[in-house]
C-alpha atoms as a PDB file:
ATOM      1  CA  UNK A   1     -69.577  87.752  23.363  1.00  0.00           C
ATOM      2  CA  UNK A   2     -69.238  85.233  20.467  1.00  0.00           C
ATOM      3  CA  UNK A   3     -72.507  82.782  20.473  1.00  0.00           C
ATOM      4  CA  UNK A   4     -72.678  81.529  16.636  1.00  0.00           C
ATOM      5  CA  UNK A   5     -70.891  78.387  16.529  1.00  0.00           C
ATOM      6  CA  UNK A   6     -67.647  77.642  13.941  1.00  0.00           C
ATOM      7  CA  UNK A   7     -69.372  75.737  11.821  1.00  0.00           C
ATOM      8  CA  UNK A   8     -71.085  78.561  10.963  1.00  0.00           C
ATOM      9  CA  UNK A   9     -68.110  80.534  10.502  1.00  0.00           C
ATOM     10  CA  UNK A  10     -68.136  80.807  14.622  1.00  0.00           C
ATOM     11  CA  UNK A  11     -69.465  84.173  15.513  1.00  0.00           C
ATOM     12  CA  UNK A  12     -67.952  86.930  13.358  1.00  0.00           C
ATOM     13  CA  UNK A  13     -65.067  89.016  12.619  1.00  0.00           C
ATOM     14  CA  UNK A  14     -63.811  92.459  12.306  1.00  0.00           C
ATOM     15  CA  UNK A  15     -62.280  94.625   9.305  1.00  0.00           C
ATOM     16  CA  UNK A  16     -59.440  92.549   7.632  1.00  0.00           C
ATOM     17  CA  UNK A  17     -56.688  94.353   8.075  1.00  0.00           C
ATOM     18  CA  UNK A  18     -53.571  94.224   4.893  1.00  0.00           C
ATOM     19  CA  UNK A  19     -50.762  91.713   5.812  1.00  0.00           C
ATOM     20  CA  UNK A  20     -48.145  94.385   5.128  1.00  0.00           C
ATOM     21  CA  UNK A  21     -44.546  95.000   7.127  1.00  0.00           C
ATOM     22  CA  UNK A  22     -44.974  96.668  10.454  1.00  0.00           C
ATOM     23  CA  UNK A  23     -44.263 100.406  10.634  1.00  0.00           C
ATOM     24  CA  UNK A  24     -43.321 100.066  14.570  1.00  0.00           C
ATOM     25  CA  UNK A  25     -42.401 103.689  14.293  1.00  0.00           C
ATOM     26  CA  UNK A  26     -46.257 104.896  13.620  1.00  0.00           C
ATOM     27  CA  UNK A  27     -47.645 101.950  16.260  1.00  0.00           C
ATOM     28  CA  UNK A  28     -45.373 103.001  19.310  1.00  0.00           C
ATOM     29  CA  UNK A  29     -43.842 106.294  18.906  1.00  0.00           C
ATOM     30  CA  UNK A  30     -47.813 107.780  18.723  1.00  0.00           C
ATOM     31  CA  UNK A  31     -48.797 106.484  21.915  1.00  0.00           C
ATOM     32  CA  UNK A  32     -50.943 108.611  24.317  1.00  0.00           C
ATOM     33  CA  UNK A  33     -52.326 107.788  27.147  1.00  0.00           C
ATOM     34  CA  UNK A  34     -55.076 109.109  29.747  1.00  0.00           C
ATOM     35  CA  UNK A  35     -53.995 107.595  33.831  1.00  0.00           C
ATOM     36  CA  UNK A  36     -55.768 108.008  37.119  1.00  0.00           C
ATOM     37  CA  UNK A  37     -54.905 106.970  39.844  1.00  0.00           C
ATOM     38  CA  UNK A  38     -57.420 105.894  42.673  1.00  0.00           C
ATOM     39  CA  UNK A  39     -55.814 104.499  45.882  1.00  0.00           C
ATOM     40  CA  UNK A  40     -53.242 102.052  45.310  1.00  0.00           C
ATOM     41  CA  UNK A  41     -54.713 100.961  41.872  1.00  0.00           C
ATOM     42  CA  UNK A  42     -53.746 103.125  38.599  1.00  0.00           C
ATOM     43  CA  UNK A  43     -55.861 102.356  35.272  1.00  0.00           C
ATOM     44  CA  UNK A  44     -54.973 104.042  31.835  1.00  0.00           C
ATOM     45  CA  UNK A  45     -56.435 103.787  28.443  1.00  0.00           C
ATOM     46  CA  UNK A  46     -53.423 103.578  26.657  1.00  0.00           C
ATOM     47  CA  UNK A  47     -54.119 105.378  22.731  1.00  0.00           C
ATOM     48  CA  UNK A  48     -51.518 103.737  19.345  1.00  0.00           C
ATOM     49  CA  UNK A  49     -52.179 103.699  15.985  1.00  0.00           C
ATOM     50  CA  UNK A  50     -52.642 101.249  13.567  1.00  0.00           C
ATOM     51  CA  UNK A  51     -52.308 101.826   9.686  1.00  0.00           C
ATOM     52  CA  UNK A  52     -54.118 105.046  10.788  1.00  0.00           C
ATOM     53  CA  UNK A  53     -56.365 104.025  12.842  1.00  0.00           C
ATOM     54  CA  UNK A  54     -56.329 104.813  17.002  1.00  0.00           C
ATOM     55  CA  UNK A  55     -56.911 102.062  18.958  1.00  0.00           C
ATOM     56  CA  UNK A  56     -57.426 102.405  22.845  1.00  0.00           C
ATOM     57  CA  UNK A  57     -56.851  99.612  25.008  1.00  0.00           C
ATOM     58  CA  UNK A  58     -56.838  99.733  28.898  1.00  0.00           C
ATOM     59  CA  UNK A  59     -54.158  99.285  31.667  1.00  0.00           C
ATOM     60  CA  UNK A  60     -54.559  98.362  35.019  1.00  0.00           C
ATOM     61  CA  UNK A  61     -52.043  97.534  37.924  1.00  0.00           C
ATOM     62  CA  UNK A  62     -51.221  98.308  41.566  1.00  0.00           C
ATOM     63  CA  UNK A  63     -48.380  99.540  43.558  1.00  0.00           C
ATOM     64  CA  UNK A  64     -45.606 101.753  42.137  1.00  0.00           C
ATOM     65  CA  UNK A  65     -44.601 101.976  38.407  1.00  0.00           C
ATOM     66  CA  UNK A  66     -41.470 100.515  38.295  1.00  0.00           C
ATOM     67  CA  UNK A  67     -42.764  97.638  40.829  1.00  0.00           C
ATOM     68  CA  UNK A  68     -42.492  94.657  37.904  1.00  0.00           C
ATOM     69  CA  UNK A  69     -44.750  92.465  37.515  1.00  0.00           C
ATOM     70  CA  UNK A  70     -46.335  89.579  35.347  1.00  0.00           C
ATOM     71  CA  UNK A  71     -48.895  90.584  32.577  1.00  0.00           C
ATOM     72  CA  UNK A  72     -51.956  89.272  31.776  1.00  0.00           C
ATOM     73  CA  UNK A  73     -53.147  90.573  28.332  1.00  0.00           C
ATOM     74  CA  UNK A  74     -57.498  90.298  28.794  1.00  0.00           C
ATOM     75  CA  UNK A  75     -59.192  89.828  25.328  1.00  0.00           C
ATOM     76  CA  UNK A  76     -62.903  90.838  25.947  1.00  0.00           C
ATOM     77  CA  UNK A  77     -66.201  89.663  24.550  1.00  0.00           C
ATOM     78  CA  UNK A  78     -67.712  90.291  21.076  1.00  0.00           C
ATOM     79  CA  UNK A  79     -69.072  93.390  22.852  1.00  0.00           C
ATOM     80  CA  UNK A  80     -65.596  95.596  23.269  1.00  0.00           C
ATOM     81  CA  UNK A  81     -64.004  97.191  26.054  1.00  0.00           C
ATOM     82  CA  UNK A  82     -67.182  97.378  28.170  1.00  0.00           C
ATOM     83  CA  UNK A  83     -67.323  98.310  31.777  1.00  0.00           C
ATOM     84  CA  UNK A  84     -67.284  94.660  32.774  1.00  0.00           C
ATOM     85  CA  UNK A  85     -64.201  93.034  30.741  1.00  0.00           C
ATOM     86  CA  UNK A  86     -61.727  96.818  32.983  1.00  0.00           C
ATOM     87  CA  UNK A  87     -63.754  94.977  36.070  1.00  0.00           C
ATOM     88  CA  UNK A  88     -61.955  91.909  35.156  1.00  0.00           C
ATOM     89  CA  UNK A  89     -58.701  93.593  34.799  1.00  0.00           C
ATOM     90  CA  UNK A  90     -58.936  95.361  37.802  1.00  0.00           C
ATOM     91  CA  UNK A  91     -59.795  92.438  39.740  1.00  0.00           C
ATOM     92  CA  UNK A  92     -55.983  90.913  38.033  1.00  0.00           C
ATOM     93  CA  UNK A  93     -54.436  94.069  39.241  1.00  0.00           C
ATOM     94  CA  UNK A  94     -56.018  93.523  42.998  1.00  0.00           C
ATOM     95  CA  UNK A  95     -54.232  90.096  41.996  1.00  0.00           C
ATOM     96  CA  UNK A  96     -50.812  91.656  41.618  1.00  0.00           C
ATOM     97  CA  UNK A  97     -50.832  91.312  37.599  1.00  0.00           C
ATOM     98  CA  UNK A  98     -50.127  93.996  35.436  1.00  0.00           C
ATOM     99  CA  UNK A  99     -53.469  94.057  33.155  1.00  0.00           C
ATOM    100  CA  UNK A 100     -54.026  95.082  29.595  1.00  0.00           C
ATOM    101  CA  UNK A 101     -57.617  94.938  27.843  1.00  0.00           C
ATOM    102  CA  UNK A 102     -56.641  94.370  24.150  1.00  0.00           C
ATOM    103  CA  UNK A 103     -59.031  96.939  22.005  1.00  0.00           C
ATOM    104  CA  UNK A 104     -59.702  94.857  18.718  1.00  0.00           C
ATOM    105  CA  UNK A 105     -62.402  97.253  17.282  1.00  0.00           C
ATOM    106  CA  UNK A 106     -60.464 100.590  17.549  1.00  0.00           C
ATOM    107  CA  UNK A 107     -61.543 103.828  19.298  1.00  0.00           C
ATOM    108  CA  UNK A 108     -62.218 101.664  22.401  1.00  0.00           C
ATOM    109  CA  UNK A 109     -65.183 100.699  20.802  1.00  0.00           C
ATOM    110  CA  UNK A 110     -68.461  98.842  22.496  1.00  0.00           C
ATOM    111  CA  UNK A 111     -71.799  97.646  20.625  1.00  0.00           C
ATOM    112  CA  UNK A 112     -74.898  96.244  22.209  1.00  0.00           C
ATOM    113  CA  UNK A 113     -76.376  94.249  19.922  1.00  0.00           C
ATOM    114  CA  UNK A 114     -75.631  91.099  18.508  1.00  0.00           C
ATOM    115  CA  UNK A 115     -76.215  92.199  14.641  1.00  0.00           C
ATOM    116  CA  UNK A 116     -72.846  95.068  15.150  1.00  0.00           C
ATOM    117  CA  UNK A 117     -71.103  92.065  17.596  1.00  0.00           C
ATOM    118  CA  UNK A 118     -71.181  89.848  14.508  1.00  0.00           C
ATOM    119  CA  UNK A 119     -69.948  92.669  12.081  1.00  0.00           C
ATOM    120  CA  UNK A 120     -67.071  94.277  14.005  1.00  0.00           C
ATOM    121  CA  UNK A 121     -66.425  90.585  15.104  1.00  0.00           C
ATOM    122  CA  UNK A 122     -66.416  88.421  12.097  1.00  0.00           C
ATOM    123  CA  UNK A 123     -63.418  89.301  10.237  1.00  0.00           C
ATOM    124  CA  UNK A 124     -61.015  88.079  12.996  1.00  0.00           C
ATOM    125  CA  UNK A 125     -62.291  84.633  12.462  1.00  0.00           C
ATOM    126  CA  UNK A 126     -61.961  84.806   8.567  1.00  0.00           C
ATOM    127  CA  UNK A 127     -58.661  85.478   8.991  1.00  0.00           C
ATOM    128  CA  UNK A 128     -57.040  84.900  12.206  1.00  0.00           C
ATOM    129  CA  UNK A 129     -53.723  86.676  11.404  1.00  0.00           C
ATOM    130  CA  UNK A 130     -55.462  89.633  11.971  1.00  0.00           C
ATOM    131  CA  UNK A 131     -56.748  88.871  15.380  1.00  0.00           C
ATOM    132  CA  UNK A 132     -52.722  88.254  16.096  1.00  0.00           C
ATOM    133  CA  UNK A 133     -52.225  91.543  14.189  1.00  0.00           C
ATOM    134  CA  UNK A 134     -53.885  93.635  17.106  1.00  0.00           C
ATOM    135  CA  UNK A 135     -53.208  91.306  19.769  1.00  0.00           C
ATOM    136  CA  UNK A 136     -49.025  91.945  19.017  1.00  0.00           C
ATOM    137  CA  UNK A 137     -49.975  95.819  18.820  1.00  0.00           C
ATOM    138  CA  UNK A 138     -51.062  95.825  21.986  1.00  0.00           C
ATOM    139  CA  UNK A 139     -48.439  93.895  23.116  1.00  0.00           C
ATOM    140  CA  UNK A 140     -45.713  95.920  21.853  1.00  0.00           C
ATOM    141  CA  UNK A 141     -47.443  98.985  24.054  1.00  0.00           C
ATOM    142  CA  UNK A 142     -46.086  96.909  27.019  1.00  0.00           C
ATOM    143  CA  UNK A 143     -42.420  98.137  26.497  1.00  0.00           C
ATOM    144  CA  UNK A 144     -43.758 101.486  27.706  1.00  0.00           C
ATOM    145  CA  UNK A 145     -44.578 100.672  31.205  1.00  0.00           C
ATOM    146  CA  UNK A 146     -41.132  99.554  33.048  1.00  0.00           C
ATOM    147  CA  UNK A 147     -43.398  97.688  35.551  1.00  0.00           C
ATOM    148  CA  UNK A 148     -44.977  94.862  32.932  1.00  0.00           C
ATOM    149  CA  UNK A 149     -42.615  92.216  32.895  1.00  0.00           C
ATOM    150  CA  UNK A 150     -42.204  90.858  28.940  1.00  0.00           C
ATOM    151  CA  UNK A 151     -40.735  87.959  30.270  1.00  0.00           C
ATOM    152  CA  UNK A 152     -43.372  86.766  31.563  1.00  0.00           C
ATOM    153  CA  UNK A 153     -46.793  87.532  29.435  1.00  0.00           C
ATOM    154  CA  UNK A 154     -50.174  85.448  29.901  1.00  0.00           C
ATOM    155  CA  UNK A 155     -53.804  85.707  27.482  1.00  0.00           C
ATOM    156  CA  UNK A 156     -57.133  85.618  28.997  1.00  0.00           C
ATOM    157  CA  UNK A 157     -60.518  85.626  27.250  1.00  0.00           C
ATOM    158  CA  UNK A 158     -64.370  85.685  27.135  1.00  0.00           C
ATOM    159  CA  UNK A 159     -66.365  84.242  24.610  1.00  0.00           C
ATOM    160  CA  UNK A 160     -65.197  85.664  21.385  1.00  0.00           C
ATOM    161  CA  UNK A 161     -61.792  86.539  23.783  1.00  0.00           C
ATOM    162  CA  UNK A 162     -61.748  83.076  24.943  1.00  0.00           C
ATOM    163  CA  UNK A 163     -61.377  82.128  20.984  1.00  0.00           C
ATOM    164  CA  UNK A 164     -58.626  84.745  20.200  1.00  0.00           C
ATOM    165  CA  UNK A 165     -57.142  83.572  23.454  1.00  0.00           C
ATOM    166  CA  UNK A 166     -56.738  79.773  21.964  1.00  0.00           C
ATOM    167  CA  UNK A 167     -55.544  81.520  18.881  1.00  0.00           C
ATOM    168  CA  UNK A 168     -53.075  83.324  20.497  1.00  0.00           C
ATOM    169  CA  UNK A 169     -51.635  79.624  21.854  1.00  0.00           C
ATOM    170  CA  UNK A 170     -51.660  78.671  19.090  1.00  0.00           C
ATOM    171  CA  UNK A 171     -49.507  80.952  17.383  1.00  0.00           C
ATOM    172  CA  UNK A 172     -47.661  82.634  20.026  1.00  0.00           C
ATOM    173  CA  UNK A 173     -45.181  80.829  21.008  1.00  0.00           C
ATOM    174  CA  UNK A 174     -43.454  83.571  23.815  1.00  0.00           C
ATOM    175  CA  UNK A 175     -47.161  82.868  26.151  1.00  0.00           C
ATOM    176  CA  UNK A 176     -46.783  81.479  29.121  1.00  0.00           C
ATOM    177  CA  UNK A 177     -50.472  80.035  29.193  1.00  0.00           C
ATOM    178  CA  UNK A 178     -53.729  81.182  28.296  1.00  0.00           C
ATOM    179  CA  UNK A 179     -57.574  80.976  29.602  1.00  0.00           C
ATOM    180  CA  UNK A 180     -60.380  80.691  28.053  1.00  0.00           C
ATOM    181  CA  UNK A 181     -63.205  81.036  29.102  1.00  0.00           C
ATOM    182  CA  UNK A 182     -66.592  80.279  27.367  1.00  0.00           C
ATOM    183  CA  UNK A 183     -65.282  80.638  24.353  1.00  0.00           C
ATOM    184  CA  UNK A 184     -65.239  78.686  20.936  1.00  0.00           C
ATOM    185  CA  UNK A 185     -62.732  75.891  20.910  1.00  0.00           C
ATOM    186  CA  UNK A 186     -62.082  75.464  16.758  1.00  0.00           C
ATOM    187  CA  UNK A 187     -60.617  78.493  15.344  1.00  0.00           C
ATOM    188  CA  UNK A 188     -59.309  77.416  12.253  1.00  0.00           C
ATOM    189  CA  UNK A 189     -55.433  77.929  13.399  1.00  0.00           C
ATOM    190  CA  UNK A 190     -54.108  74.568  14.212  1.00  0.00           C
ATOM    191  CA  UNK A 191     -51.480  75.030  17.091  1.00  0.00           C
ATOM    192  CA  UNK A 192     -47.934  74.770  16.431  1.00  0.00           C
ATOM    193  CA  UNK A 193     -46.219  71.992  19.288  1.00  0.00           C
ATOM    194  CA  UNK A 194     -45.000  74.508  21.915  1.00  0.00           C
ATOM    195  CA  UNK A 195     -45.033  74.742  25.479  1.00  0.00           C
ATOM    196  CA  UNK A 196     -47.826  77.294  26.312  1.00  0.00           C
ATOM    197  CA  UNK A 197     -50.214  76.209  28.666  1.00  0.00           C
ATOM    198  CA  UNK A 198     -53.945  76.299  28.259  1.00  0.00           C
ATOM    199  CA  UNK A 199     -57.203  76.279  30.467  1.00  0.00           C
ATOM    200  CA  UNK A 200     -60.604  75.881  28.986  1.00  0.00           C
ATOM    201  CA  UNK A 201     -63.097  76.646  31.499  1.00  0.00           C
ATOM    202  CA  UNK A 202     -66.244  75.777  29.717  1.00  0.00           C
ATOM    203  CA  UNK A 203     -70.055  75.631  30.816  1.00  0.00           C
ATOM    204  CA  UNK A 204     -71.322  72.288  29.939  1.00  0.00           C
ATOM    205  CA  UNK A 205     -74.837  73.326  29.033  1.00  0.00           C
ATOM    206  CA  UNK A 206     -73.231  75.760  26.078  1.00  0.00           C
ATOM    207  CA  UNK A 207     -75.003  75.066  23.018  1.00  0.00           C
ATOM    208  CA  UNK A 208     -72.823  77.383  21.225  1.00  0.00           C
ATOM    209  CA  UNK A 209     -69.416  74.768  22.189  1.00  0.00           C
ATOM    210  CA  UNK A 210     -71.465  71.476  20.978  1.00  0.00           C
ATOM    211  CA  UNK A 211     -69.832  67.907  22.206  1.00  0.00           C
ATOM    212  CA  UNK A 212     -68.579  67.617  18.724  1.00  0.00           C
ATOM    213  CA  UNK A 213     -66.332  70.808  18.914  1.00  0.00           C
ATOM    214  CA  UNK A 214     -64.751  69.806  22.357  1.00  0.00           C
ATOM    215  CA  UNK A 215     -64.053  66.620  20.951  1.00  0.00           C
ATOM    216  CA  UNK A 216     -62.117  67.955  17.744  1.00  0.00           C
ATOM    217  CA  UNK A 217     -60.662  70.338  20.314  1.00  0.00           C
ATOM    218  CA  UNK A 218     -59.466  67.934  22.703  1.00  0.00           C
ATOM    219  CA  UNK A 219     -58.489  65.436  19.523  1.00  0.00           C
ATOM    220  CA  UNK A 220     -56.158  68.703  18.162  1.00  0.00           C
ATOM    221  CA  UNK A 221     -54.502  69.174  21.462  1.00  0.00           C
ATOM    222  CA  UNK A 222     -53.486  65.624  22.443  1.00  0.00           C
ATOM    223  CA  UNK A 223     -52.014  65.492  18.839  1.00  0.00           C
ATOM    224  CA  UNK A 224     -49.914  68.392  19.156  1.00  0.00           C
ATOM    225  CA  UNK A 225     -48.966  67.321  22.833  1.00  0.00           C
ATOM    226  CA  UNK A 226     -50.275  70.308  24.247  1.00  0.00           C
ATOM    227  CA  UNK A 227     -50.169  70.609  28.157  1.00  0.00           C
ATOM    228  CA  UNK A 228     -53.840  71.627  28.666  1.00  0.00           C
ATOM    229  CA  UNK A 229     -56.816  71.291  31.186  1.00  0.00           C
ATOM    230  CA  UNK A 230     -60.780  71.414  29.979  1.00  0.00           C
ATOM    231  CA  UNK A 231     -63.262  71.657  32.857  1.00  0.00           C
ATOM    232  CA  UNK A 232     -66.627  71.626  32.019  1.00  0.00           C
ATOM    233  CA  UNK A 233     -69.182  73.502  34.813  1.00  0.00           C
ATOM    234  CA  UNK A 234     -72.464  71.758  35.074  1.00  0.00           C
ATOM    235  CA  UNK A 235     -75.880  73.827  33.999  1.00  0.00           C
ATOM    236  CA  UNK A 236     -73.988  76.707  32.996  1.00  0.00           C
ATOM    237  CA  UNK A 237     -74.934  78.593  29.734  1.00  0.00           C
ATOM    238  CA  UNK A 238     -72.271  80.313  27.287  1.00  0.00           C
ATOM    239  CA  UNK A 239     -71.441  83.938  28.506  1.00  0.00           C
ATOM    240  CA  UNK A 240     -71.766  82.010  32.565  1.00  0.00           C
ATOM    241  CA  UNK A 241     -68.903  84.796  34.075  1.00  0.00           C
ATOM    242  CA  UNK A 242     -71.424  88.083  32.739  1.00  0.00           C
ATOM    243  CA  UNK A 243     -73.280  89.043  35.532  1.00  0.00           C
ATOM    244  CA  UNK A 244     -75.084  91.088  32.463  1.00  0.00           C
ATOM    245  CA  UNK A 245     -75.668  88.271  30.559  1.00  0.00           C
ATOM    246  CA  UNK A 246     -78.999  86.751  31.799  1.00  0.00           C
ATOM    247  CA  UNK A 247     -80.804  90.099  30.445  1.00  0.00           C
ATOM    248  CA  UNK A 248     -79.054  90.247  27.463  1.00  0.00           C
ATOM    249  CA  UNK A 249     -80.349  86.359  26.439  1.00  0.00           C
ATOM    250  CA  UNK A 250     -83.955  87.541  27.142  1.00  0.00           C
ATOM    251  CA  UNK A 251     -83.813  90.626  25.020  1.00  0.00           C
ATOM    252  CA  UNK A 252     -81.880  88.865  22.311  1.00  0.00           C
ATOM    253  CA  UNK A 253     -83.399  85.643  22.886  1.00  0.00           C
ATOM    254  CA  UNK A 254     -80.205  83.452  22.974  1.00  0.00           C
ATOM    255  CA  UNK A 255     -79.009  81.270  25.227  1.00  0.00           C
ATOM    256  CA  UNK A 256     -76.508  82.689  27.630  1.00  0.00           C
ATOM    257  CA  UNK A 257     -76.981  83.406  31.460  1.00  0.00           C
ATOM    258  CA  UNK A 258     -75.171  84.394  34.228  1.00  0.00           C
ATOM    259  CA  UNK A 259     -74.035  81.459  36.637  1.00  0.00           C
ATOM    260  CA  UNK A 260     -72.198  82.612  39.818  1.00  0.00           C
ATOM    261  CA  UNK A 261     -70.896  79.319  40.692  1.00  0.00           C
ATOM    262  CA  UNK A 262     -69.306  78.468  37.904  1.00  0.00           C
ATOM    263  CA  UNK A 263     -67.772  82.198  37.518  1.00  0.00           C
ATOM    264  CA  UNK A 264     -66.363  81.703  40.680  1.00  0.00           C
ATOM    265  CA  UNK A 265     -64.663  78.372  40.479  1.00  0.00           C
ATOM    266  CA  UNK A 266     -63.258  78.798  37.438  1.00  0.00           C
ATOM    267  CA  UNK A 267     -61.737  82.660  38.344  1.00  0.00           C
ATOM    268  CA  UNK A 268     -59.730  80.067  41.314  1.00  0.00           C
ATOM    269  CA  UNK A 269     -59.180  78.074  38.942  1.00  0.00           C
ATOM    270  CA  UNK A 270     -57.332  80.758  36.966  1.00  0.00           C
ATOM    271  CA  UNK A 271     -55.492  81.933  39.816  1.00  0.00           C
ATOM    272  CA  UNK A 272     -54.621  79.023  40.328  1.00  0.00           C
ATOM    273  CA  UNK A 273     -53.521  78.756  36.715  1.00  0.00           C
ATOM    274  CA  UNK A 274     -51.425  82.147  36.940  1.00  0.00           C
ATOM    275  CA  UNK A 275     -49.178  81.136  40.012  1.00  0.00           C
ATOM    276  CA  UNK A 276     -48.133  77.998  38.234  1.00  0.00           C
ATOM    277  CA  UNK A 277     -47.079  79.725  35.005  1.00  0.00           C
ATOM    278  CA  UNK A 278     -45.421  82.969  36.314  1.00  0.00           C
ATOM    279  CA  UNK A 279     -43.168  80.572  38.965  1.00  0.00           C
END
């Protein structure tokens, strides 16, 4: 969950990792992974390493494993791969999507508190390249499963996710689209003019996504000519799709809260946003 806003360096960042060559032998040929099966839906965490470090991102999807089908990569909240962002790729898989949770923190690793959110966080918005960096990692993982379709590859994202998601249009020019949702707008990557499609789903009482911001934001993308929609849901808080989130702004004291209507309308409106891009 990212909730401190760009001007003041947005939220935080992780470890900067070097800007060296890929060794694509030591990020692929060391992959492990740990599957179960329940029912028709099969979830893995899927292990690679990364200059030495083991990073563990999770893999959800339905049906039979050479069934192929689109992907949509799921960058979580400041907080890691929690319980709640595999919830949200499960609920893709239900969808027909094949789902990967992109690990940014290694290890698979969750906090829950704002102080290590902002530490592990902070570095991917200091230098964005590295946010790509473990977002094309991940990525490259997909060539292992025969049912995730390359071809066809969408982002989604919460808070802090939402902001690597917009980063990831920005840069990535194979995306079919991406989602954001609550997440910071101005990144600090301005996006090259390509055809990726974005959704900004947005609660309108966010303090942490001022007016300003969404109008530099919308400013940037009509100047690129980028195909986009921004919805904004009234009364609803940063963090508005956490069910979790309403007790984590009173312990914390920030403003974020839970808002099932607006969760709801803009998961349709994702769906929504899926079936266009994977026709």
């Amino acid at each position: 969950m990212k909730i401190i806003s760009i001007a003041l360096l947005s939220c935080s960042l992780l470890f900067a990792f070097s800007c060296q060559e890929e060794k694509k032998t030591d990020d692929i040929s060391n992959l492990k992974s740990v599957k179960s099966t329940s029912g028709k839906m099969t979830t893995e965490e899927v292990s690679y390493d990364i200059d030495g470090k083991n990073f563990k991102s999770f893999v959800a999807y339905t049906g039979a494993a050479d069934e192929v089908k689109p992907v949509v990569m799921v960058l979580p909240e400041w907080w890691g791969v929690t319980d709640y962002v595999k919830d949200r790729a499960k609920k893709l898989a239900e969808l027909g999507y094949f789902a990967m949770v992109v690990d940014y923190y290694g290890e698979g690793k969750t906090v829950d508190n704002p102080e290590q959110a902002t530490k592990l966080a902070e570095p991917f918005y200091k230098i964005p390249i590295n946010a790509k960096l473990m977002f094309d990692k991940a990525k490259a993982q997909l060539l292992k499963f025969p049912n995730a379709n390359y071809e066809k590859i969408a982002a989604i994202g919460y808070c802090f996710g939402g902001a690597q998601a917009l980063n990831m249009a920005r840069q990535e020019d194979e995306l079919k689209g991406v989602v954001s949702f609550h997440g910071n707008l101005m990144t600090g990557i301005k996006p090259k003019n390509n055809d990726v499609k974005i959704l900004v789903c947005n609660g309108e009482a966010d303090t942490y996504v001022p007016a300003e911001e969404i109008a530099a934001f919308k400013k940037q993308m009509d100047s690129a000519k980028i195909d986009y929609k921004f919805i904004n849901y009234s009364n609803a808080l940063h963090s508005f799709t956490n069910p979790a989130s309403t007790e984590i702004g009173k312990k914390y004291d920030m403003k974020v809260a839970y808002n099932k209507e607006a969760d709801e309308k803009s998961w349709n409106e994702m769906k929504v946003f899926l079936e266009d891009i994977f026709k």
